[in-house]
C-alpha atoms as a PDB file:
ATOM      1  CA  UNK A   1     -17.890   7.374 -16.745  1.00  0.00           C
ATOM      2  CA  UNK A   2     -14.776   9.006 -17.997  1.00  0.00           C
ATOM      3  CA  UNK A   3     -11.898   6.735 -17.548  1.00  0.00           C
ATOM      4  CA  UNK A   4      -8.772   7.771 -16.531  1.00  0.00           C
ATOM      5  CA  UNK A   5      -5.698   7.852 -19.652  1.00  0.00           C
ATOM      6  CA  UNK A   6      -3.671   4.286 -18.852  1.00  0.00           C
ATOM      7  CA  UNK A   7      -0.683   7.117 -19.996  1.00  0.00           C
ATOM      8  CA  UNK A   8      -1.288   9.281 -16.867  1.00  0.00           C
ATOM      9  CA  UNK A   9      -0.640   7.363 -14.416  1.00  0.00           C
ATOM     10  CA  UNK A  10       2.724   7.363 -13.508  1.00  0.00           C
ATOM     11  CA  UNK A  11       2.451  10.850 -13.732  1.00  0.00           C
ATOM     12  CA  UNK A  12      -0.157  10.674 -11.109  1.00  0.00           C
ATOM     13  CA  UNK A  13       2.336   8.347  -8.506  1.00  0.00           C
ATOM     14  CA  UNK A  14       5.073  11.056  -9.618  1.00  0.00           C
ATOM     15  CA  UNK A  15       3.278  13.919  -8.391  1.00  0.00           C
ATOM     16  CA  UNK A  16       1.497  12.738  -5.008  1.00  0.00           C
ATOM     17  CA  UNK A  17       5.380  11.101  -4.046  1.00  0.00           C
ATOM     18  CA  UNK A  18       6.903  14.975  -4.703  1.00  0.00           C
ATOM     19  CA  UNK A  19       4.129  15.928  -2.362  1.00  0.00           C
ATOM     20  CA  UNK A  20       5.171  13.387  -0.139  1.00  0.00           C
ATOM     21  CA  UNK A  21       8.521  14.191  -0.300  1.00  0.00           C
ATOM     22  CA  UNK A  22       8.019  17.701   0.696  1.00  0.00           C
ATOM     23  CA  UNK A  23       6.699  16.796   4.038  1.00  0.00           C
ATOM     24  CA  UNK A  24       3.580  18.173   3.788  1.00  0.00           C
ATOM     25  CA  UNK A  25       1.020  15.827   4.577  1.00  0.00           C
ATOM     26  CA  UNK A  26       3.110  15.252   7.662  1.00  0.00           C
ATOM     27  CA  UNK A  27       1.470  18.822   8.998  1.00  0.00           C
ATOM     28  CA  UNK A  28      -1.127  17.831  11.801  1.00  0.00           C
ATOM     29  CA  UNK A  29      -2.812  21.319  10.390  1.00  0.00           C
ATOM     30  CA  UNK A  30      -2.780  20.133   7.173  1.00  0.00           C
ATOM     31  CA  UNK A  31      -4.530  16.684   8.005  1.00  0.00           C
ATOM     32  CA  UNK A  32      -7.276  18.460  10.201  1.00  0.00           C
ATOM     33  CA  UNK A  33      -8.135  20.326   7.226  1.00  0.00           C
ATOM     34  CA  UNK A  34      -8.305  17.496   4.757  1.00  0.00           C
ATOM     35  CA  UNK A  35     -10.740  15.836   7.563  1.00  0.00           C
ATOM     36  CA  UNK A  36     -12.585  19.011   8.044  1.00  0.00           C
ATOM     37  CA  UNK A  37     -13.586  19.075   4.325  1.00  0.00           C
ATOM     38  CA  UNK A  38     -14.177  15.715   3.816  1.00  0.00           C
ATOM     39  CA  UNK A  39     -16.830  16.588   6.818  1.00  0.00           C
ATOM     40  CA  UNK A  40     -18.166  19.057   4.807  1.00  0.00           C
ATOM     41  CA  UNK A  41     -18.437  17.468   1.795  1.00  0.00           C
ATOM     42  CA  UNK A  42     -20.543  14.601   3.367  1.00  0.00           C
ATOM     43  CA  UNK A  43     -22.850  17.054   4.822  1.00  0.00           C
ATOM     44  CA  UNK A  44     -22.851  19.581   1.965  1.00  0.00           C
ATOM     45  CA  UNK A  45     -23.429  17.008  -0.375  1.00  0.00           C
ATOM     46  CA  UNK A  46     -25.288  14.451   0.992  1.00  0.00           C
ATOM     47  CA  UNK A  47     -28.497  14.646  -1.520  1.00  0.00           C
ATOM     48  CA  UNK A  48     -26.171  14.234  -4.572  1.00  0.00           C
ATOM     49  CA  UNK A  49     -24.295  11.499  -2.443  1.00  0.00           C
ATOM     50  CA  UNK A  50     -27.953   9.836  -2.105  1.00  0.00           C
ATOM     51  CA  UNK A  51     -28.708  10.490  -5.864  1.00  0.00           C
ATOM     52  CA  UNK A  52     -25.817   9.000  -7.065  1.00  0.00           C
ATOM     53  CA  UNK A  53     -26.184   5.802  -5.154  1.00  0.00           C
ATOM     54  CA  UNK A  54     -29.618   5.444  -6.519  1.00  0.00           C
ATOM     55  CA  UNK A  55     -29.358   5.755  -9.740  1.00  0.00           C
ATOM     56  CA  UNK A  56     -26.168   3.066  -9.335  1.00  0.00           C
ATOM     57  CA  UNK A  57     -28.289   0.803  -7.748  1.00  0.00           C
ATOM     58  CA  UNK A  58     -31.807   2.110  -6.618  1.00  0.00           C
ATOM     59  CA  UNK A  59     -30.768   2.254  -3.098  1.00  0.00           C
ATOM     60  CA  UNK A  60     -32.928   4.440  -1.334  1.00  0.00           C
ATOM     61  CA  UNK A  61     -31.946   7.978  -0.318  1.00  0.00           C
ATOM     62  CA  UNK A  62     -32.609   7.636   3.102  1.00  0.00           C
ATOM     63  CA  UNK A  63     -30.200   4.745   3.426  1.00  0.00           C
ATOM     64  CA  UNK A  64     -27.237   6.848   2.085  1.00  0.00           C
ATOM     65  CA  UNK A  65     -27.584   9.627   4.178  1.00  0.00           C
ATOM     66  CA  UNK A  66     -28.501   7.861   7.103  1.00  0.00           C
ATOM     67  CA  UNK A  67     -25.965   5.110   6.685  1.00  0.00           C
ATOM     68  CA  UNK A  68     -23.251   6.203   4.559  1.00  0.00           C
ATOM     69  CA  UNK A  69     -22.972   9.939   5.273  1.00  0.00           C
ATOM     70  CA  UNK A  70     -23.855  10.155   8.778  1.00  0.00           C
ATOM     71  CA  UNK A  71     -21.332   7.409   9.640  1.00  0.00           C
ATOM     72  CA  UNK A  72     -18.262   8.842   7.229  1.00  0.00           C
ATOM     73  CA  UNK A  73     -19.174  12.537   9.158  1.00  0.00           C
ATOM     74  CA  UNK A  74     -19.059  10.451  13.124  1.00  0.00           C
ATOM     75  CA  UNK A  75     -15.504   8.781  11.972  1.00  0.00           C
ATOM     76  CA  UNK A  76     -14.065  12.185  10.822  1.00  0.00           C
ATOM     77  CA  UNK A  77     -15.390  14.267  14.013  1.00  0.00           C
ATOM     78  CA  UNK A  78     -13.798  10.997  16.197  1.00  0.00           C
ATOM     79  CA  UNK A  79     -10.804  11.260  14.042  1.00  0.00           C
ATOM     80  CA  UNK A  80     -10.588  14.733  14.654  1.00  0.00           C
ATOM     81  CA  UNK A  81     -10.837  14.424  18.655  1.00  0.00           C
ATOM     82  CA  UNK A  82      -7.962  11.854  18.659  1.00  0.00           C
ATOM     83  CA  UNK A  83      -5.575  13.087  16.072  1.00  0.00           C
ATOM     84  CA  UNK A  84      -3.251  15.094  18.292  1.00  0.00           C
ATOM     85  CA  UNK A  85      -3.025  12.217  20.284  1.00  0.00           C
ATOM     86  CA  UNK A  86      -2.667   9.281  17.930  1.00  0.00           C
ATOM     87  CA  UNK A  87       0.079  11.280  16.043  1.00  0.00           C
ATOM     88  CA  UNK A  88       2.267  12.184  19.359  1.00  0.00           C
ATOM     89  CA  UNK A  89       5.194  10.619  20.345  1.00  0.00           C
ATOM     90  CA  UNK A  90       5.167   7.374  22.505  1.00  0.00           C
ATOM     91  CA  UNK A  91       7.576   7.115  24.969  1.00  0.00           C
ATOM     92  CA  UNK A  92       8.708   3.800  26.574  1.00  0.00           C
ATOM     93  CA  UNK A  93      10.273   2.457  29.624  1.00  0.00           C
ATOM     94  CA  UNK A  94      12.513  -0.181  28.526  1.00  0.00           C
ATOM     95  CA  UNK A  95      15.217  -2.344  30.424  1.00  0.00           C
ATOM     96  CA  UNK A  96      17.886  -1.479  33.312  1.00  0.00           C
ATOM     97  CA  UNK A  97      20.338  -1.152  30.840  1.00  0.00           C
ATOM     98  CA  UNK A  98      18.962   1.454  28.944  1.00  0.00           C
ATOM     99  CA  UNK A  99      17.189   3.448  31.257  1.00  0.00           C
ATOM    100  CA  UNK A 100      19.168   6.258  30.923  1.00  0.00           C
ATOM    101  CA  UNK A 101      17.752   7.049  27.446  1.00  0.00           C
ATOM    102  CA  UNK A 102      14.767   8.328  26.188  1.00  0.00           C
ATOM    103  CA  UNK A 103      13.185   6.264  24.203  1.00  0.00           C
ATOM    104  CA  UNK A 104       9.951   6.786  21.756  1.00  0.00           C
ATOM    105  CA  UNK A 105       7.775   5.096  18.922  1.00  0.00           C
ATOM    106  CA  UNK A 106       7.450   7.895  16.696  1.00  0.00           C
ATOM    107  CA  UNK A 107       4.916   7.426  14.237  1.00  0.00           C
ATOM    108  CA  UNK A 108       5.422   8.179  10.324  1.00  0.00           C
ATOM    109  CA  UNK A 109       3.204   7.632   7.581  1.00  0.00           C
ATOM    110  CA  UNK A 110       3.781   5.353   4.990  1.00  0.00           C
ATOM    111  CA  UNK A 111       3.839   7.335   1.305  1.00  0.00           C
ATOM    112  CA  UNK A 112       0.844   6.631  -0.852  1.00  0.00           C
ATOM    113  CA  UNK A 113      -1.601   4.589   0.187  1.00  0.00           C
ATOM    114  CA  UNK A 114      -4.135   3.066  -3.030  1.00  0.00           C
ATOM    115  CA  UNK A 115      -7.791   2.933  -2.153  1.00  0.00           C
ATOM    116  CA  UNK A 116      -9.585   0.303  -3.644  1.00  0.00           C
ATOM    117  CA  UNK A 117     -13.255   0.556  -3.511  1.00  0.00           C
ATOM    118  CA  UNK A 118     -16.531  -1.263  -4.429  1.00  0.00           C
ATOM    119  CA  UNK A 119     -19.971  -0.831  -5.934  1.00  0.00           C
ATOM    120  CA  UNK A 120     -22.161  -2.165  -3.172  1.00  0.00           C
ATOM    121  CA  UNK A 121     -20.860   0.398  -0.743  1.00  0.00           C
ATOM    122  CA  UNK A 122     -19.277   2.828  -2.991  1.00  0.00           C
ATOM    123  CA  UNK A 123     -18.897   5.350  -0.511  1.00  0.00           C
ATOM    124  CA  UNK A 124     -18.105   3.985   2.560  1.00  0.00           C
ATOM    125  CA  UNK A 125     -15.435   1.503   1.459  1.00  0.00           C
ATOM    126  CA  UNK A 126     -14.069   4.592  -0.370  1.00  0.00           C
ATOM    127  CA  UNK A 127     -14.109   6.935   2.075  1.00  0.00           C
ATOM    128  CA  UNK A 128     -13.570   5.456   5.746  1.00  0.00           C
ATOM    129  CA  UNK A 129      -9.981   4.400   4.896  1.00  0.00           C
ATOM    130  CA  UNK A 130      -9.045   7.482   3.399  1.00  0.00           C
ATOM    131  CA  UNK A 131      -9.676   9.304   6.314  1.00  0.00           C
ATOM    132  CA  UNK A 132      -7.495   7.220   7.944  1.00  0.00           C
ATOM    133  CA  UNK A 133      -4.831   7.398   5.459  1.00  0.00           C
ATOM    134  CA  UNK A 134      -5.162  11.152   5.411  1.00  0.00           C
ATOM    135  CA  UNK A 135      -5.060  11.571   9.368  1.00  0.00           C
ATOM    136  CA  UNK A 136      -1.593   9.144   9.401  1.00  0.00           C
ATOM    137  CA  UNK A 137      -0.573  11.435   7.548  1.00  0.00           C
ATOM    138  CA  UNK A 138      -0.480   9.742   3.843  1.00  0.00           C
ATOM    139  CA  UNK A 139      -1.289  10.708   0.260  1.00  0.00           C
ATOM    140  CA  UNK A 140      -3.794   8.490  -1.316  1.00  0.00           C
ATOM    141  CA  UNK A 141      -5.084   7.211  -4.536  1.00  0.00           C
ATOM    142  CA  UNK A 142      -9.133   6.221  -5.050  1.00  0.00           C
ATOM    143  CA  UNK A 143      -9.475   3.641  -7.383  1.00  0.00           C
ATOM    144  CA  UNK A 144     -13.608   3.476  -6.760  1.00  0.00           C
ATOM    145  CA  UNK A 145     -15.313   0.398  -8.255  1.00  0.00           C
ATOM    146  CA  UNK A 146     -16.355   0.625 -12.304  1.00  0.00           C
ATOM    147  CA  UNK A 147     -19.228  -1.271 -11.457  1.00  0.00           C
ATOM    148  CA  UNK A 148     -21.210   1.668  -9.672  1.00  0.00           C
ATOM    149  CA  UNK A 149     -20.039   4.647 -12.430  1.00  0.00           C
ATOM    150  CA  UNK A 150     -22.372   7.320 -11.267  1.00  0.00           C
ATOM    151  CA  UNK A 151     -21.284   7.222  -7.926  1.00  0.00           C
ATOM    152  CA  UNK A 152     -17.280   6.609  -9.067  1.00  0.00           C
ATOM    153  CA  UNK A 153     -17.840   9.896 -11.171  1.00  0.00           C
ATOM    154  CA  UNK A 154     -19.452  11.550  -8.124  1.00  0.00           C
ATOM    155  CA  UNK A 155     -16.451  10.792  -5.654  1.00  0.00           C
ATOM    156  CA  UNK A 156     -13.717  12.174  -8.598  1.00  0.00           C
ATOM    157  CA  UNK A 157     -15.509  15.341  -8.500  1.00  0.00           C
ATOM    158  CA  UNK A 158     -16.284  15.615  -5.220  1.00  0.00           C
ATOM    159  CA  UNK A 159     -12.277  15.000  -4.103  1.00  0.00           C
ATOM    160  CA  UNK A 160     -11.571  17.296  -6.646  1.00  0.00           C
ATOM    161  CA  UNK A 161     -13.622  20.505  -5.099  1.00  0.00           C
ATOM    162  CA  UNK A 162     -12.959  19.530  -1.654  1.00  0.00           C
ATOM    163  CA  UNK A 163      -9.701  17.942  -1.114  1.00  0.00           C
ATOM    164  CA  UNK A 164      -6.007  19.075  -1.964  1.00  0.00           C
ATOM    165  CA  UNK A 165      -5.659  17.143  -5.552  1.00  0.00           C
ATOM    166  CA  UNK A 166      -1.969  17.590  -4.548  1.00  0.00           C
ATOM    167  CA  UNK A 167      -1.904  14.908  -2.364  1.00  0.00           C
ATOM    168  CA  UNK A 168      -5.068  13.029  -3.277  1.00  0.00           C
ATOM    169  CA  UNK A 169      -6.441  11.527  -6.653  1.00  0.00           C
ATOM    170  CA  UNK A 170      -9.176   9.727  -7.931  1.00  0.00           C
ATOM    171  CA  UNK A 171      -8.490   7.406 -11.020  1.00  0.00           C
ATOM    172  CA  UNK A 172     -11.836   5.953 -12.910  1.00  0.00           C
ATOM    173  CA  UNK A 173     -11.535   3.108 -14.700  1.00  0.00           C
ATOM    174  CA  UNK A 174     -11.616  -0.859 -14.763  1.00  0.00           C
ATOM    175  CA  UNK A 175      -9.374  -4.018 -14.656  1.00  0.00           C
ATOM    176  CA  UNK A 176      -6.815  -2.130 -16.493  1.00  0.00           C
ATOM    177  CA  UNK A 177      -6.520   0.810 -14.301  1.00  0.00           C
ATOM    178  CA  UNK A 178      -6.860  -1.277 -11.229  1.00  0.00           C
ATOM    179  CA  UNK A 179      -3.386  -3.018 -12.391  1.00  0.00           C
ATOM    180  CA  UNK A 180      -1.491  -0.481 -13.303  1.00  0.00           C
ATOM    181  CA  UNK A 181      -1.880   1.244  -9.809  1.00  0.00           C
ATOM    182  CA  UNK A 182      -0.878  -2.069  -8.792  1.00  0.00           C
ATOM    183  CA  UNK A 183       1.858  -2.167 -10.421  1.00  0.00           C
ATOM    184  CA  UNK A 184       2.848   1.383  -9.234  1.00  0.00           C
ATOM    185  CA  UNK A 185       4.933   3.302  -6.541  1.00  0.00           C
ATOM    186  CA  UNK A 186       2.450   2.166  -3.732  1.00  0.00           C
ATOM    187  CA  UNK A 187       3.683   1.826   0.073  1.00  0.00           C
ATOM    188  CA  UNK A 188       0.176   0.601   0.971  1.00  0.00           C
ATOM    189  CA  UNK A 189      -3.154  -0.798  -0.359  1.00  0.00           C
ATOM    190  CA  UNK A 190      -6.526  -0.574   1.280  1.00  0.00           C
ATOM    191  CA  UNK A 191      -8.806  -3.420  -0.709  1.00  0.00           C
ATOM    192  CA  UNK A 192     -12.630  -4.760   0.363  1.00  0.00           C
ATOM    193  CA  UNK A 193     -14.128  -6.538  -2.388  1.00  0.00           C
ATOM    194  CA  UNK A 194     -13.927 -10.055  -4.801  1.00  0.00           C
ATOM    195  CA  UNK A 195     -11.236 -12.926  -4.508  1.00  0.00           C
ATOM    196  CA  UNK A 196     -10.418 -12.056  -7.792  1.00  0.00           C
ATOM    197  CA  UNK A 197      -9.099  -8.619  -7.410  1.00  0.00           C
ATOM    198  CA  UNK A 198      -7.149 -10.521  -4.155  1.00  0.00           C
ATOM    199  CA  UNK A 199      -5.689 -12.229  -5.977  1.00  0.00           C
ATOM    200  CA  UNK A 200      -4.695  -9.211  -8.643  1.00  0.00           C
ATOM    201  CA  UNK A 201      -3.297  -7.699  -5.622  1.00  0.00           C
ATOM    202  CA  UNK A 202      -1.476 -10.534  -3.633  1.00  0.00           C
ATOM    203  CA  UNK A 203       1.875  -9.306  -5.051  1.00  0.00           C
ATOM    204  CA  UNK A 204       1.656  -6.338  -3.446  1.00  0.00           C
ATOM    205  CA  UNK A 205       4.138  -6.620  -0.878  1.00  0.00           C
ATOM    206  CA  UNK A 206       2.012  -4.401   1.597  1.00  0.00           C
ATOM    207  CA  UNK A 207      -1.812  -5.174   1.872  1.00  0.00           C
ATOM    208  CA  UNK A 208      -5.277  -4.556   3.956  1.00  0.00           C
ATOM    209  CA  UNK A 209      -7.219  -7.059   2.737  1.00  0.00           C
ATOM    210  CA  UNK A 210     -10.717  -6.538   4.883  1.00  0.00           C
ATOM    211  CA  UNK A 211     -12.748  -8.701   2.567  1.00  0.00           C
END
């Protein structure tokens, strides 16, 4: 596995946060798409999903495409039925007082979300909450776990072929990349895996912990 440069990136957080800036992932078009290829990619590419996993960790193929793939491909179709309405406005009713205004929860993403994976379920963990990032409307940082390379390499060049490398980027490497995303311009951090790397991330001031 090819690790990705310490010295890159901040250039990485600077580019996805112009992206942000622009407004672009805000574009209900522009999220179906993202969802629509990450759909494709997980049926497209299932056998090389399956091939990676084994030779990871000998799982067997059957388990990856079964499990893995067929579930990331249900939670983008499900995401896809429901976006228009997650993303619409929510209007309240709210006291006497104010009842002559409209009133509304309107719902923006957050920035960049980081995604931090692991090896046991390399895909999965990866995957299912960047299609939620993506369909809020986010940009989105992989950082997929070092200890399952094969697979790590896999999901770089898969997200690169697939997915707008604009908004969304895939950085390989170990304890030392895992900290300096940390330590970067994230507004929100998806993490399953060890206490240990809880810990590493506790002073992140935003954090899904789903361990």
């Amino acid at each position: 596995m090819t690790e990705t440069s310490l010295d890159s990136i901040p250039s990485i957080f600077q580019d996805l946060r112009t992206s942000f800036n622009s407004g672009k992932t805000k574009s209900i078009a522009w999220r179906k798409r993202q969802l629509e290829q990450l759909y494709k990619m997980c049926d497209e590419q299932k056998e090389m999903f399956a091939s990676a996993a084994y030779a990871d960790f000998h799982r067997p193929h059957a388990e990856t495409i079964l499990y893995d793939c067929a579930v990331l491909r249900n939670e983008c179709m499900d995401t896809l039925n429901h976006i228009d309405e997650w993303a619409r406005d929510e209007y309240r009713s709210d006291s006497l007082a104010f009842a002559t205004m409209d009133k509304c929860v309107h719902p923006e993403p957050y920035g960049i979300c980081l995604i931090i994976g692991a090896w046991n379920y390399p895909f999965l963990i990866s995957l299912t909450p960047l299609i939620g990032a993506l369909a809020a409307g986010n940009c989105a940082i992989i950082k997929p776990s070092e200890l399952a390379p094969n697979s790590a390499e896999f999901i770089a060049k898969m997200v690169e072929h697939y997915l707008d490398t604009s908004c969304i980027r895939v950085v390989l490497g170990a304890v030392d990349q895992t900290q300096a995303l940390l330590k970067g311009d994230i507004n929100h951090v998806f993490y399953t895996g060890s206490t240990m790397v809880g810990i590493l991330s506790s002073d992140v001031s935003v954090i899904v912990n789903d361990s």
